[in-house]
Protein backbone atom coordinates (compact mmCIF):
# COMPACT_ATOMS: atom_id res chain seq x y z
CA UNK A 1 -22.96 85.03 31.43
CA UNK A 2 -23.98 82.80 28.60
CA UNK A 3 -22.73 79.92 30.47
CA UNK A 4 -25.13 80.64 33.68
CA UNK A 5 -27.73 81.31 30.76
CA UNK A 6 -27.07 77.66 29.92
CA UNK A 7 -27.03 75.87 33.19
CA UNK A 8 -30.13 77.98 34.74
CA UNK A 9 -32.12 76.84 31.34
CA UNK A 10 -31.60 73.33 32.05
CA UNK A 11 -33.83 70.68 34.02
CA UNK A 12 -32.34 69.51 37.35
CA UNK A 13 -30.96 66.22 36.27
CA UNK A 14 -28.91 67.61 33.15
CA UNK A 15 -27.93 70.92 35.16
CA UNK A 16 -26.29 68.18 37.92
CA UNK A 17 -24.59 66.47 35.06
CA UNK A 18 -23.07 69.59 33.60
CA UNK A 19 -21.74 70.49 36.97
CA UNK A 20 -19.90 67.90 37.63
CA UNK A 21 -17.93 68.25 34.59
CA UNK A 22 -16.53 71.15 36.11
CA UNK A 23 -17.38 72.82 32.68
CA UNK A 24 -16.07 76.48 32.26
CA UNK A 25 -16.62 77.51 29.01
CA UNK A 26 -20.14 78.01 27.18
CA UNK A 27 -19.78 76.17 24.32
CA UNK A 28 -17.78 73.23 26.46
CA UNK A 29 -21.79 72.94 28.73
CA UNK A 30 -23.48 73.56 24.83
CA UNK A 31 -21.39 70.13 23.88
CA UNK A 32 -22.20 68.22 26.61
CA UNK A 33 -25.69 68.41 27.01
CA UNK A 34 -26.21 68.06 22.94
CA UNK A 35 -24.45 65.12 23.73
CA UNK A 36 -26.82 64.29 26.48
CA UNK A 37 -29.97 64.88 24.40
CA UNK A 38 -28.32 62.86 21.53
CA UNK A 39 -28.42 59.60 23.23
CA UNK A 40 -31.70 60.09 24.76
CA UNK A 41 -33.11 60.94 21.00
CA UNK A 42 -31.10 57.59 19.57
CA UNK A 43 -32.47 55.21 21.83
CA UNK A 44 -35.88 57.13 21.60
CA UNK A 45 -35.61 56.79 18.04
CA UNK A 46 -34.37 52.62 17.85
CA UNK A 47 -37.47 51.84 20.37
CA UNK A 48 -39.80 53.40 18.29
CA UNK A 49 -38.34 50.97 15.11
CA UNK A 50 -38.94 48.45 17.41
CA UNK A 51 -42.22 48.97 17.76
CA UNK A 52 -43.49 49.52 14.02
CA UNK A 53 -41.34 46.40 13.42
CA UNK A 54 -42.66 43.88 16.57
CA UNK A 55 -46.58 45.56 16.45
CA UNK A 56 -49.61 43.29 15.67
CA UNK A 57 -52.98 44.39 14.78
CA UNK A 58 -54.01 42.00 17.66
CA UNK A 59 -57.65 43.05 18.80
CA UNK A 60 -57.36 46.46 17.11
CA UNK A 61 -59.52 47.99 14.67
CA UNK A 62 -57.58 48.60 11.03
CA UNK A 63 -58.12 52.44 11.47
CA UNK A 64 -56.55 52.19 15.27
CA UNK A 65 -54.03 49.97 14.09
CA UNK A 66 -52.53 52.08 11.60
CA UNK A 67 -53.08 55.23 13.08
CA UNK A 68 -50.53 53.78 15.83
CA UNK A 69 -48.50 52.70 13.11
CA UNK A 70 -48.33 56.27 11.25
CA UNK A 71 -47.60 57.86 14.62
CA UNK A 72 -44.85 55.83 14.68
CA UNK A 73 -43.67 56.47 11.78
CA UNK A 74 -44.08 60.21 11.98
CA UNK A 75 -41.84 60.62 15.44
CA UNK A 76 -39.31 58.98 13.16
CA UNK A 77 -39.66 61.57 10.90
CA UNK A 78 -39.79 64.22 13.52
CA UNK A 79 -36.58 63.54 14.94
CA UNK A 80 -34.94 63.38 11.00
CA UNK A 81 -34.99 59.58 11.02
CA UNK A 82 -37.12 58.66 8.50
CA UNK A 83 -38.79 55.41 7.94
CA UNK A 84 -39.20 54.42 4.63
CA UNK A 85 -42.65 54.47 3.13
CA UNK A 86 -41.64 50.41 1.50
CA UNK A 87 -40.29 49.46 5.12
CA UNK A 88 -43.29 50.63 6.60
CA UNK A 89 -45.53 48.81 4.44
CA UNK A 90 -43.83 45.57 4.66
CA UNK A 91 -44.41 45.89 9.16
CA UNK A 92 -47.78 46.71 8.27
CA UNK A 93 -48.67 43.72 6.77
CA UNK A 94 -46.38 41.24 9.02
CA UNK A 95 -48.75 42.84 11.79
CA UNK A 96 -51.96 41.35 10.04
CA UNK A 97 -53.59 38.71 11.31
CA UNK A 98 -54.87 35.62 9.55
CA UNK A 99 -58.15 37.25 8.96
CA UNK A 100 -56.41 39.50 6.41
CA UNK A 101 -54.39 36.51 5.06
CA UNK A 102 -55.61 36.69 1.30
CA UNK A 103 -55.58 40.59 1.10
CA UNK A 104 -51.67 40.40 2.75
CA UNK A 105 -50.77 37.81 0.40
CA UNK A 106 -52.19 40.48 -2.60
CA UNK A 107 -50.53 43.19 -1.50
CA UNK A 108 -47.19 41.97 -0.52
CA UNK A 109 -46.88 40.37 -4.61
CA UNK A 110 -47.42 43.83 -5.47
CA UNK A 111 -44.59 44.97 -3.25
């Protein structure tokens, strides 16, 4: 019964995968498809580094700029993998442009 429970509460796509285990036992599905979800969350979690480290203010304003950077930060933190506040910081200001040259140059000595 619990097993069904499982498999019915499922999307398509992960209820196919299951299946095809030829899974009989609840907590046998339970494994697999935390399993499943695991990956999807790490490489979830290593694009969205990628992104605080690789983003530019480019054309943004400052306010849109880090808003999308403390979004980014805070699915990190959502899914347990914290950013650190110093880390964070330091991708801010690599994102600068040469506009905010002198003010980067402040703030990272202070760093």
């Amino acid at each position: 019964m619990l097993l069904s429970w499982i498999l019915n509460s499922q999307s398509e796509d992960v209820m196919l995968q299951v299946i095809d285990c030829e899974i009989a036992l609840a907590h046998e599905a339970w494994n697999l498809i935390a399993n499943l979800y695991g990956a999807h969350n790490r490489a979830k979690n290593q694009q969205c580094r990628t992104k605080i480290q690789t983003a530019t203010k480019g054309n943004k304003s400052m306010t849109e700029y880090l808003k999308y950077m403390k979004e980014m930060s805070d699915s990190l933190s959502a899914a347990g993998n914290k950013f650190s506040k110093e880390d964070l910081i330091s991708c801010v200001l690599a994102g600068l442009n040469s506009v905010c040259l002198p003010i980067t140059t402040l703030l990272e000595d202070k760093i």
